[in-house]
Protein backbone atom coordinates (compact mmCIF):
# COMPACT_ATOMS: atom_id res chain seq x y z
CA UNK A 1 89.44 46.32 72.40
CA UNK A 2 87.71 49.53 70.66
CA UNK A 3 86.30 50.15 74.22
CA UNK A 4 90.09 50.93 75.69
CA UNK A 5 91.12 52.43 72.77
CA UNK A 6 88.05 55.19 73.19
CA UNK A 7 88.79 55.15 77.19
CA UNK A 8 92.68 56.03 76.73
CA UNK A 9 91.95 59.03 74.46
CA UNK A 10 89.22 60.03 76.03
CA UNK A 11 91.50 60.64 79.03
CA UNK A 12 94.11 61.95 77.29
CA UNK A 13 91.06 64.66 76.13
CA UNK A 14 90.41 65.40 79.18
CA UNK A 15 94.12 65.75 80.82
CA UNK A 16 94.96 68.37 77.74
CA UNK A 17 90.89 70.16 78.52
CA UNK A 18 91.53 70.71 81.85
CA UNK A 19 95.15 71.65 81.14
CA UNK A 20 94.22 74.67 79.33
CA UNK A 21 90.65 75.36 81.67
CA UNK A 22 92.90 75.49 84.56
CA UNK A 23 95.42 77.88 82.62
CA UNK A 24 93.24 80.40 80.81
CA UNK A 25 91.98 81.46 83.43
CA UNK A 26 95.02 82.56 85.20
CA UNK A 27 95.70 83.98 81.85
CA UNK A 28 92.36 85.94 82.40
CA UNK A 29 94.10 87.24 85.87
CA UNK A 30 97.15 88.20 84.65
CA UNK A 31 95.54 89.93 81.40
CA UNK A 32 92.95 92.04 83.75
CA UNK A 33 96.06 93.11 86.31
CA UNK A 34 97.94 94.13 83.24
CA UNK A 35 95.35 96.92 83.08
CA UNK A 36 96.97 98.51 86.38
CA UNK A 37 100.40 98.74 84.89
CA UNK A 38 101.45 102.16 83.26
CA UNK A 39 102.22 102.62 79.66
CA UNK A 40 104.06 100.51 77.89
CA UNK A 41 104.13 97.81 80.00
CA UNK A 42 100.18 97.98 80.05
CA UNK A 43 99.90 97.60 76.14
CA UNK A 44 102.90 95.07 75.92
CA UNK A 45 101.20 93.07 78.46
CA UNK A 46 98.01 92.96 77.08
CA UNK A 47 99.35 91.94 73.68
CA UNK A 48 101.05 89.31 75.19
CA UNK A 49 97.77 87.82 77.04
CA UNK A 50 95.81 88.24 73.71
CA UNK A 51 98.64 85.86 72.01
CA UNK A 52 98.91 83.33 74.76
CA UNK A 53 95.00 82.91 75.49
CA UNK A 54 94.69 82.37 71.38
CA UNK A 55 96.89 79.81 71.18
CA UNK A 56 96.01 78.10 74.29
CA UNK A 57 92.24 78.06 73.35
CA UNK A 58 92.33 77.39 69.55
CA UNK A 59 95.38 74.56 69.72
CA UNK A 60 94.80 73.05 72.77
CA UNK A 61 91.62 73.54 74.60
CA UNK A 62 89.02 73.15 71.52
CA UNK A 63 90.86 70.07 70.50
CA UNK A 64 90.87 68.23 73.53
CA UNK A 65 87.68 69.06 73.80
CA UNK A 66 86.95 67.45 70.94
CA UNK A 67 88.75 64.67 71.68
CA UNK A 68 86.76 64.47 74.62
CA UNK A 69 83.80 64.54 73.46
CA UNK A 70 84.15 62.13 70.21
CA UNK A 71 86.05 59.81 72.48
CA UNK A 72 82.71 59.64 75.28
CA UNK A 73 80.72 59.02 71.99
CA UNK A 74 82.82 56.33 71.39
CA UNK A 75 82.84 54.81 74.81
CA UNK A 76 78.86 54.80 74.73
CA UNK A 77 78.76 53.50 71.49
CA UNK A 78 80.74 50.52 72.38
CA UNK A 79 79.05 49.83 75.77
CA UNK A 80 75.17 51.52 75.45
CA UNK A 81 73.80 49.75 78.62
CA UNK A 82 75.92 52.35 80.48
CA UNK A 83 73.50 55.04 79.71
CA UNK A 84 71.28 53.22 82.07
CA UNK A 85 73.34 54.70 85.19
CA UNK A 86 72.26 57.67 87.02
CA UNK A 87 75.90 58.63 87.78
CA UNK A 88 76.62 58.93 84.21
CA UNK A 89 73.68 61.39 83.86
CA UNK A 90 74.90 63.50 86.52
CA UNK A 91 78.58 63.29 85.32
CA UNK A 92 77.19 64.36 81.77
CA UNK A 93 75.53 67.42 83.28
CA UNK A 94 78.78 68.32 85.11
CA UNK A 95 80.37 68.06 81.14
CA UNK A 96 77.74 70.17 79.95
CA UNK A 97 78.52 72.58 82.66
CA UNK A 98 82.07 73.02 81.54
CA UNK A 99 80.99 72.90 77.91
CA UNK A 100 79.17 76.03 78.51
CA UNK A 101 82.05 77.22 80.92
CA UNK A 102 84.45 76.59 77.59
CA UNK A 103 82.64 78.93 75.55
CA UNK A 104 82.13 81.32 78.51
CA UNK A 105 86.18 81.20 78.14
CA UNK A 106 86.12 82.56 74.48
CA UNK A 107 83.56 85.08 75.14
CA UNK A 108 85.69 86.48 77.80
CA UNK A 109 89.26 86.18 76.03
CA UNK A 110 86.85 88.41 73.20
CA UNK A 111 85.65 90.77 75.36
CA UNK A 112 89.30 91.24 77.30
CA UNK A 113 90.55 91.47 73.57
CA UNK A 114 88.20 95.05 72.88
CA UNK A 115 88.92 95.95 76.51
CA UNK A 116 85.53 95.58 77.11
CA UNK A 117 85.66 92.83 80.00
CA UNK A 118 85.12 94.64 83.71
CA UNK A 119 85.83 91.71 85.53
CA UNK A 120 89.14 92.24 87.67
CA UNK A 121 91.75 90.34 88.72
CA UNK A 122 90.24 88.76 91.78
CA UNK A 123 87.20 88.22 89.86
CA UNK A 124 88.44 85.75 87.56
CA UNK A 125 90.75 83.73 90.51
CA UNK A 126 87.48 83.18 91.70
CA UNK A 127 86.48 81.93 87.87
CA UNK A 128 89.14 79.54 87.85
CA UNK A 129 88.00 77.70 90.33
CA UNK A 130 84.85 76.55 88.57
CA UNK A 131 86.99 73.55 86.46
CA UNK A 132 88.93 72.12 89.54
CA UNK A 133 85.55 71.88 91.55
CA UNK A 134 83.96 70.14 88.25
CA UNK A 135 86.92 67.90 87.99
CA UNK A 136 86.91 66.80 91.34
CA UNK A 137 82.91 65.56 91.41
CA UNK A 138 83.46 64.15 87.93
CA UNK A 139 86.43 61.82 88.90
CA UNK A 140 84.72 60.88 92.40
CA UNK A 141 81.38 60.32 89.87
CA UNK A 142 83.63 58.04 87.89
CA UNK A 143 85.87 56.31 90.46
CA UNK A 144 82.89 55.28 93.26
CA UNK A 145 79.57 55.38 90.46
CA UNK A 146 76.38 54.79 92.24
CA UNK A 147 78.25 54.71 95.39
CA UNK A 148 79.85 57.95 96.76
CA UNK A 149 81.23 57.18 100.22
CA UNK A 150 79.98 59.36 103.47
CA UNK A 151 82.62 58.40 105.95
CA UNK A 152 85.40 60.93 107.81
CA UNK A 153 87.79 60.69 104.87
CA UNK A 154 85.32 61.82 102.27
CA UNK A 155 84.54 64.67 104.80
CA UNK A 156 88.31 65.47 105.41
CA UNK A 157 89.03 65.58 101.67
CA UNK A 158 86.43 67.88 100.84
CA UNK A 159 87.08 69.92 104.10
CA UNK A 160 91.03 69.77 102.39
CA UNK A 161 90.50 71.05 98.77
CA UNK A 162 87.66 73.78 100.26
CA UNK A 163 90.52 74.72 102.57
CA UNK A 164 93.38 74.92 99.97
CA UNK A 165 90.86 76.82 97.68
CA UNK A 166 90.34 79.46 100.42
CA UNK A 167 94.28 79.74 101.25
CA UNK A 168 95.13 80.59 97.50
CA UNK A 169 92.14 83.04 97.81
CA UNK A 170 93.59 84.55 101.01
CA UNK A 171 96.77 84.75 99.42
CA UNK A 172 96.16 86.18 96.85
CA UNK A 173 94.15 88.99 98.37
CA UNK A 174 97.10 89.24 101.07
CA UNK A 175 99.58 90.21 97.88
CA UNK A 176 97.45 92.36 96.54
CA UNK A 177 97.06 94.35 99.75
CA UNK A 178 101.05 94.34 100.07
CA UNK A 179 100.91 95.87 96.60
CA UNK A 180 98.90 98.79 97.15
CA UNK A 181 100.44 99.48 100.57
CA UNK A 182 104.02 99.89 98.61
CA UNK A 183 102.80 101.68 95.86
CA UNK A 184 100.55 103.91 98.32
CA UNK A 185 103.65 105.14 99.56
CA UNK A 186 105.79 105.88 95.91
């Protein structure tokens, strides 16, 4: 019974996580553009970013984390013969990947706090994508374990979520043209 206890949090740790990984860094976005906007809007902005990524770090992120984590501990602790599987190895690689990629966060939200980040805009889109490509291998890691399939519809999906990550890349780079075109001629 302990076991689904530990497995229910744990995914409720990792639902609020990647909540706020896919967030802050849109935060990020938003908080480098604000640098392009004239005074006052510029320092209003930036205020507001400096609030918002705070918050979403320090009461949500770090405590899912945690979560996370101390519910994964759990889960092994309960059922130690699944260390033996190489899966889990790889999927605990991936998590120290975005363990790193979590701190990475709060050195960044620092350094956009002194005005000392020079990553722009289109920089950190590119950022955010790190967590949603992390996600997806650790939830096919967990769902097919030893046993990843190979057929069309693996292909397909992956050719699917590599073409929806290019679109909102495109997109994005297609407003930001449209912006400097109108303001290139006010």
């Amino acid at each position: 019974m302990a076991y689904l206890w530990f497995k229910s949090f744990h995914i409720v740790g990792i639902v609020a996580w990647f909540a706020g990984m896919f967030y802050l860094p849109r935060l990020f976005v938003y908080h480098a553009e604000a640098y392009e906007q004239p005074e006052p809007a510029r320092s209003i902005l930036k205020s507001q970013y400096e609030i918002m990524e705070k918050r979403l770090y320090r009461i949500i992120m770090t405590p899912a984390m945690l979560l996370t984590v101390l519910m994964a501990i759990g889960l092994i602790y309960t059922e130690p013969e699944i260390l033996k599987e190489t899966w889990l190895h790889i999927k605990l690689g991936f998590v120290l990947i975005l363990l790193g990629y979590h701190h990475l966060c709060a050195r960044l939200m620092k350094k956009l706090a002194k005005d000392e980040c020079k990553w722009t805009g289109q920089q950190f889109r590119w950022f955010n994508e790190v967590p949603t490509v992390l996600f997806v291998l650790i939830v096919l890691l967990v769902i097919f374990k030893g046993s990843l399939p190979t057929d069309g519809a693996t292909f397909l999906t992956v050719a699917m979520v590599l073409g929806f990550a290019i679109a909102i890349q495109l997109y994005a780079r297609k407003r930001r043209l449209a912006q400097e075109a109108l303001e290139s001629q006010t």
